[in-house]
N, C-alpha and C. Protein backbone atom coordinates (compact mmCIF):
# COMPACT_ATOMS: atom_id res chain seq x y z
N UNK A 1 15.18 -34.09 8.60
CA UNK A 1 13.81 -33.93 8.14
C UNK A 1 12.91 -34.73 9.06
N UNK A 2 11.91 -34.37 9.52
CA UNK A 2 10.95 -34.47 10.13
C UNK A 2 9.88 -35.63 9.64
N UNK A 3 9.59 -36.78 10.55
CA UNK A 3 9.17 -37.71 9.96
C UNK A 3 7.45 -37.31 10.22
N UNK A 4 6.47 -37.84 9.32
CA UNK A 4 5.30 -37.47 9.53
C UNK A 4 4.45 -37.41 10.70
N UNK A 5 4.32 -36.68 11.60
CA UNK A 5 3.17 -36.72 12.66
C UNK A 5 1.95 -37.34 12.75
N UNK A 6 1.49 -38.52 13.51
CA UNK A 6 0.54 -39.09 13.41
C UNK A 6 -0.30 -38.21 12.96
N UNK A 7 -1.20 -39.18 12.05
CA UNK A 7 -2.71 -38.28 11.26
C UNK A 7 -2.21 -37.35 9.89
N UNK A 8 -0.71 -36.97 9.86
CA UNK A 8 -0.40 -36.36 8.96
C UNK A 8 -0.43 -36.79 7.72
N UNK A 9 -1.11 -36.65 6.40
CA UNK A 9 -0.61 -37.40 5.10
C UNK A 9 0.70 -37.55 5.00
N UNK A 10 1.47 -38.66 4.60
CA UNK A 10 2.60 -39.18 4.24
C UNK A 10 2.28 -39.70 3.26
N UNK A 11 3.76 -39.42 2.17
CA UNK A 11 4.27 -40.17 0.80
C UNK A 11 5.47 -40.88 1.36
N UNK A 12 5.36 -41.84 -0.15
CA UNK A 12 6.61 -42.72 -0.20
C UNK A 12 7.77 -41.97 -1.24
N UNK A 13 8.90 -41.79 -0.70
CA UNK A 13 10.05 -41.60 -2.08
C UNK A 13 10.81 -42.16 -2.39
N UNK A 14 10.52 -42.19 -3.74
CA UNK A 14 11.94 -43.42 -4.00
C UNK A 14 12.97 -42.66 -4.43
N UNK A 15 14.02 -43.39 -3.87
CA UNK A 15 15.62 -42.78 -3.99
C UNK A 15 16.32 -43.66 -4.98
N UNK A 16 16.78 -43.15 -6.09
CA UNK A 16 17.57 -43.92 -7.02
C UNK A 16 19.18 -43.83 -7.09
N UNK A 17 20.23 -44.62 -6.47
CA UNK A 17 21.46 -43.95 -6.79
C UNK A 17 21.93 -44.43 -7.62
N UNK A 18 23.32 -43.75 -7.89
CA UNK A 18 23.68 -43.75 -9.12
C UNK A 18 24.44 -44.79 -9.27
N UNK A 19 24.63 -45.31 -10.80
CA UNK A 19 25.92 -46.66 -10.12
C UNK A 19 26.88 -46.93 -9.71
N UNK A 20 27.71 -45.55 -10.20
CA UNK A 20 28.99 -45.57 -9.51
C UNK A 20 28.73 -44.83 -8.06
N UNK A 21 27.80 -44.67 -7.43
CA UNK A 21 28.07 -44.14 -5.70
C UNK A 21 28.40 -45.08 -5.32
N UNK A 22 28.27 -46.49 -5.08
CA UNK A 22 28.99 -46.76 -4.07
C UNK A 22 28.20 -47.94 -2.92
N UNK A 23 27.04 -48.08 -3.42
CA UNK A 23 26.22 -49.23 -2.59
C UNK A 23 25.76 -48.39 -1.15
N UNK A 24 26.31 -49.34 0.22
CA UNK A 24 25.57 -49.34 1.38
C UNK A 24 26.38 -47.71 2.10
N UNK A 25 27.65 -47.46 1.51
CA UNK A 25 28.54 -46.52 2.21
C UNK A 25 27.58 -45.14 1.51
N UNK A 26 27.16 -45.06 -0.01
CA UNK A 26 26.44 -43.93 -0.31
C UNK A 26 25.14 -44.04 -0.11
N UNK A 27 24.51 -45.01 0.69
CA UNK A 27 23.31 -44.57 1.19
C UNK A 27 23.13 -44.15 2.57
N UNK A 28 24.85 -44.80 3.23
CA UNK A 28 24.64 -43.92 4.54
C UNK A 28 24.79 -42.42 4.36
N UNK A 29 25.65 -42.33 3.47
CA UNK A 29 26.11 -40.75 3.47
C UNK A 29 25.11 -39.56 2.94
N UNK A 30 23.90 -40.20 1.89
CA UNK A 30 23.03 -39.87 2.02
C UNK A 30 21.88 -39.27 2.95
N UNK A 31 21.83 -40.52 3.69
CA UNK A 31 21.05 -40.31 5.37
C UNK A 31 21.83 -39.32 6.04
N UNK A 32 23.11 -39.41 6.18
CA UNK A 32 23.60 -38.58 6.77
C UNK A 32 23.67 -36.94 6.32
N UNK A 33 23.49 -36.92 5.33
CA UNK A 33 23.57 -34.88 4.71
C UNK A 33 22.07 -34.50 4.59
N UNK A 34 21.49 -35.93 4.26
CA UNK A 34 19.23 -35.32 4.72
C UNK A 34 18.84 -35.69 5.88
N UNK A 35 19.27 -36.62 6.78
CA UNK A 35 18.76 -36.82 7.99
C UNK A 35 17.36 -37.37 7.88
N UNK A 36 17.29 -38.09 6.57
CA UNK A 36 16.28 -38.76 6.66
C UNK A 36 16.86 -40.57 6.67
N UNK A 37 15.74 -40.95 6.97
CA UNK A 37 16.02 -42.66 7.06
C UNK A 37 15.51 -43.28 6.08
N UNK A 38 16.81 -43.85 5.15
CA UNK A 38 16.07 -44.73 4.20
C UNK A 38 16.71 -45.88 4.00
N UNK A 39 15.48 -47.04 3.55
CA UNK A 39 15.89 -48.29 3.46
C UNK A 39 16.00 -48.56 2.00
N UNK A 40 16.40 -49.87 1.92
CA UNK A 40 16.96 -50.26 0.33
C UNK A 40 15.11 -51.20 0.33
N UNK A 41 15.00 -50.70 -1.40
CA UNK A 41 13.44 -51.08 -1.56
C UNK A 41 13.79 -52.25 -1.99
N UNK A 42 14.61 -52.76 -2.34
CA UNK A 42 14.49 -54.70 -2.65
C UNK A 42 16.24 -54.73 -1.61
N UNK A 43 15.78 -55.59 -0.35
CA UNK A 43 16.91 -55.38 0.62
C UNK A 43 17.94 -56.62 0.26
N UNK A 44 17.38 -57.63 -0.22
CA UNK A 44 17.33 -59.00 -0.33
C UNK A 44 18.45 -59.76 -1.98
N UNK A 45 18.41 -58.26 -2.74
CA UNK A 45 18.75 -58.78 -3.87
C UNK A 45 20.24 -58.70 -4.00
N UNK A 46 20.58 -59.20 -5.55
CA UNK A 46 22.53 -59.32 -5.62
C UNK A 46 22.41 -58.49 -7.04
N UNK A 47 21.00 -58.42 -8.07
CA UNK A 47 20.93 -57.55 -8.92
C UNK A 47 21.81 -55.88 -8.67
N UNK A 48 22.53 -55.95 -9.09
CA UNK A 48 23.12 -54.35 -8.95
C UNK A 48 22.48 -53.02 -9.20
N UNK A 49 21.28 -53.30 -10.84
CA UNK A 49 20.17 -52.65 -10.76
C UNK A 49 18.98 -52.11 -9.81
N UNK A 50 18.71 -52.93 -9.40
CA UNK A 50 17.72 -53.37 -8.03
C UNK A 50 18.39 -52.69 -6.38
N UNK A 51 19.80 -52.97 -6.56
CA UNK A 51 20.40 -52.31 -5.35
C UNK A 51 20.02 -51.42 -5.44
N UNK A 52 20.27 -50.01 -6.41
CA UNK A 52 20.52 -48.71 -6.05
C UNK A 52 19.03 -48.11 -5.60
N UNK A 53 18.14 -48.53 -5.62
CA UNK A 53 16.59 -48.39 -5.17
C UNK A 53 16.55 -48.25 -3.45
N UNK A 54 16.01 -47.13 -3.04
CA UNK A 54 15.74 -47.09 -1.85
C UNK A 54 14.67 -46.34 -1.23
N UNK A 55 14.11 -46.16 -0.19
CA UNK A 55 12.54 -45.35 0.07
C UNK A 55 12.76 -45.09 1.11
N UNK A 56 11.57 -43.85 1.69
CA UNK A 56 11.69 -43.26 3.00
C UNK A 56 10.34 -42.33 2.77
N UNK A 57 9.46 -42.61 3.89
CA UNK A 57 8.37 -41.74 3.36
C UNK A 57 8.33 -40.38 4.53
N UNK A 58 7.87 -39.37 3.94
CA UNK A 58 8.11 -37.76 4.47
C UNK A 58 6.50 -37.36 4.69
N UNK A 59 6.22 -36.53 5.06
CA UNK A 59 5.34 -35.66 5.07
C UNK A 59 4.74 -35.06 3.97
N UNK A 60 3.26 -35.41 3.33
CA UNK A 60 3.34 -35.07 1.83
C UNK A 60 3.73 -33.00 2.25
N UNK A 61 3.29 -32.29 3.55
CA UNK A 61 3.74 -30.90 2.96
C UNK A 61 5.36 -30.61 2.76
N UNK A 62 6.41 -31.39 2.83
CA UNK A 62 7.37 -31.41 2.73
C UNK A 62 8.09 -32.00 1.93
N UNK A 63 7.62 -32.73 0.56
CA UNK A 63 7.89 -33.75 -0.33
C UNK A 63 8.71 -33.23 -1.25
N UNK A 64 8.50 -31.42 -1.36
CA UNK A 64 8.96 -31.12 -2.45
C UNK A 64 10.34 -30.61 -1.85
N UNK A 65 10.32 -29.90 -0.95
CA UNK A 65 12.14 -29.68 -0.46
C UNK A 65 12.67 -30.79 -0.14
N UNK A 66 12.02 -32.44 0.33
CA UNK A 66 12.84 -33.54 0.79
C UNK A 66 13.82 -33.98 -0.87
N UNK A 67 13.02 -33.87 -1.79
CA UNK A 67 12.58 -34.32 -3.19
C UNK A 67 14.19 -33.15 -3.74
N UNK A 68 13.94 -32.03 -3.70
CA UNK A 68 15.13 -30.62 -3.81
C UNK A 68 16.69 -31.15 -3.12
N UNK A 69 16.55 -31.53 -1.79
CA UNK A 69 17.59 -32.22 -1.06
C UNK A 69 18.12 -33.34 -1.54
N UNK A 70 17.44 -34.38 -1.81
CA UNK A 70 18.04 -35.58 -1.98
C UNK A 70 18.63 -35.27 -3.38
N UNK A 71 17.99 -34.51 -4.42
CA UNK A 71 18.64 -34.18 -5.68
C UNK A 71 20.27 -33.24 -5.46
N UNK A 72 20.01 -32.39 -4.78
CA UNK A 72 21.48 -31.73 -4.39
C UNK A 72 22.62 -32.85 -3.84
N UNK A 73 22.38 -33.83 -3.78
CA UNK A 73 22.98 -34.74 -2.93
C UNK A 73 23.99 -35.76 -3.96
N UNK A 74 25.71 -35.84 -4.03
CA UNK A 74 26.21 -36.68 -5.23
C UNK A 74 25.95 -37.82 -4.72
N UNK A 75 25.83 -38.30 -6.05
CA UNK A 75 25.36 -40.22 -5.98
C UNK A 75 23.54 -40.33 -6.78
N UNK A 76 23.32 -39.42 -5.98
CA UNK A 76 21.58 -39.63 -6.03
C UNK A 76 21.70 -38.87 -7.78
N UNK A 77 20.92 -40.20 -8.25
CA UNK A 77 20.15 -39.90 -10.02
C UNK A 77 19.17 -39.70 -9.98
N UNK A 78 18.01 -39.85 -8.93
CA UNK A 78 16.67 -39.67 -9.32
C UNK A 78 16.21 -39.60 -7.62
N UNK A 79 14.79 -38.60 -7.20
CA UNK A 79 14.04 -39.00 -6.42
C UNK A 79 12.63 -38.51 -6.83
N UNK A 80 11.70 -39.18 -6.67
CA UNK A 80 10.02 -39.09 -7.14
C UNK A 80 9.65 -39.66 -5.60
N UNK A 81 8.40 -38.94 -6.12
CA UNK A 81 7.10 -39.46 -5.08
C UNK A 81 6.88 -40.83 -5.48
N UNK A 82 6.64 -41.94 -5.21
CA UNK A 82 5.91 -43.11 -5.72
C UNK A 82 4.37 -42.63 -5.99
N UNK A 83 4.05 -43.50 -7.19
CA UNK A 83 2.74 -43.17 -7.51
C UNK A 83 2.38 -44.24 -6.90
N UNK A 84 0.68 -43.40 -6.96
CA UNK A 84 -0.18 -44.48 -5.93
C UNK A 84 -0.47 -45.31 -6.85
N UNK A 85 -1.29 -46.52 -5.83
CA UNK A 85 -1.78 -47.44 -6.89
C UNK A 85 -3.53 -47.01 -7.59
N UNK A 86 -3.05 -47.67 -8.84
CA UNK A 86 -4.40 -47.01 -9.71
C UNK A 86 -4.78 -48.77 -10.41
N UNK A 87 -6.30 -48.74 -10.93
CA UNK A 87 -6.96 -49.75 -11.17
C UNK A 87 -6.41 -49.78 -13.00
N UNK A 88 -6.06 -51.03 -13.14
CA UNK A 88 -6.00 -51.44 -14.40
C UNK A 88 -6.77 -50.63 -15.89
């Protein structure tokens, strides 16, 4: 997948895996069947919850097949757009 072209709108997605995938080996294998690049959204932690969190932002015209892919994908429980931030 095609990372956004300067000037292009880009989203953030968050990637949720599942608990039994498997940590750092099912997020390569991930990257590897979407060919997208994603990092772990709290890189730092030992929470096991907190591990399975990861992001990679796409092209918003492509959000919804990146979004289709990462769901076809075992391990992966969840992927959303991140919502933007909104005022209290």
């Amino acid at each position: 997948m095609p990372l956004p072209t300067p000037g292009e709108p880009a989203v953030e997605v968050i990637v949720q895996l599942a608990a039994s995938a498997g940590g750092a080996r099912a997020l390569r294998t991930v990257e590897e069947r979407t060919r997208l690049r994603l990092e772990r959204l709290h890189p730092d932690t030992v929470d096991p919850e907190l591990a399975k969190f990861a992001t990679t932002r796409v092209a918003r015209s492509s959000v919804e097949s990146v979004i289709d892919l990462l769901m076809a994908c075992a391990g992966v429980e969840a992927a959303y757009v991140k919502p933007g931030d909104a005022l209290p």
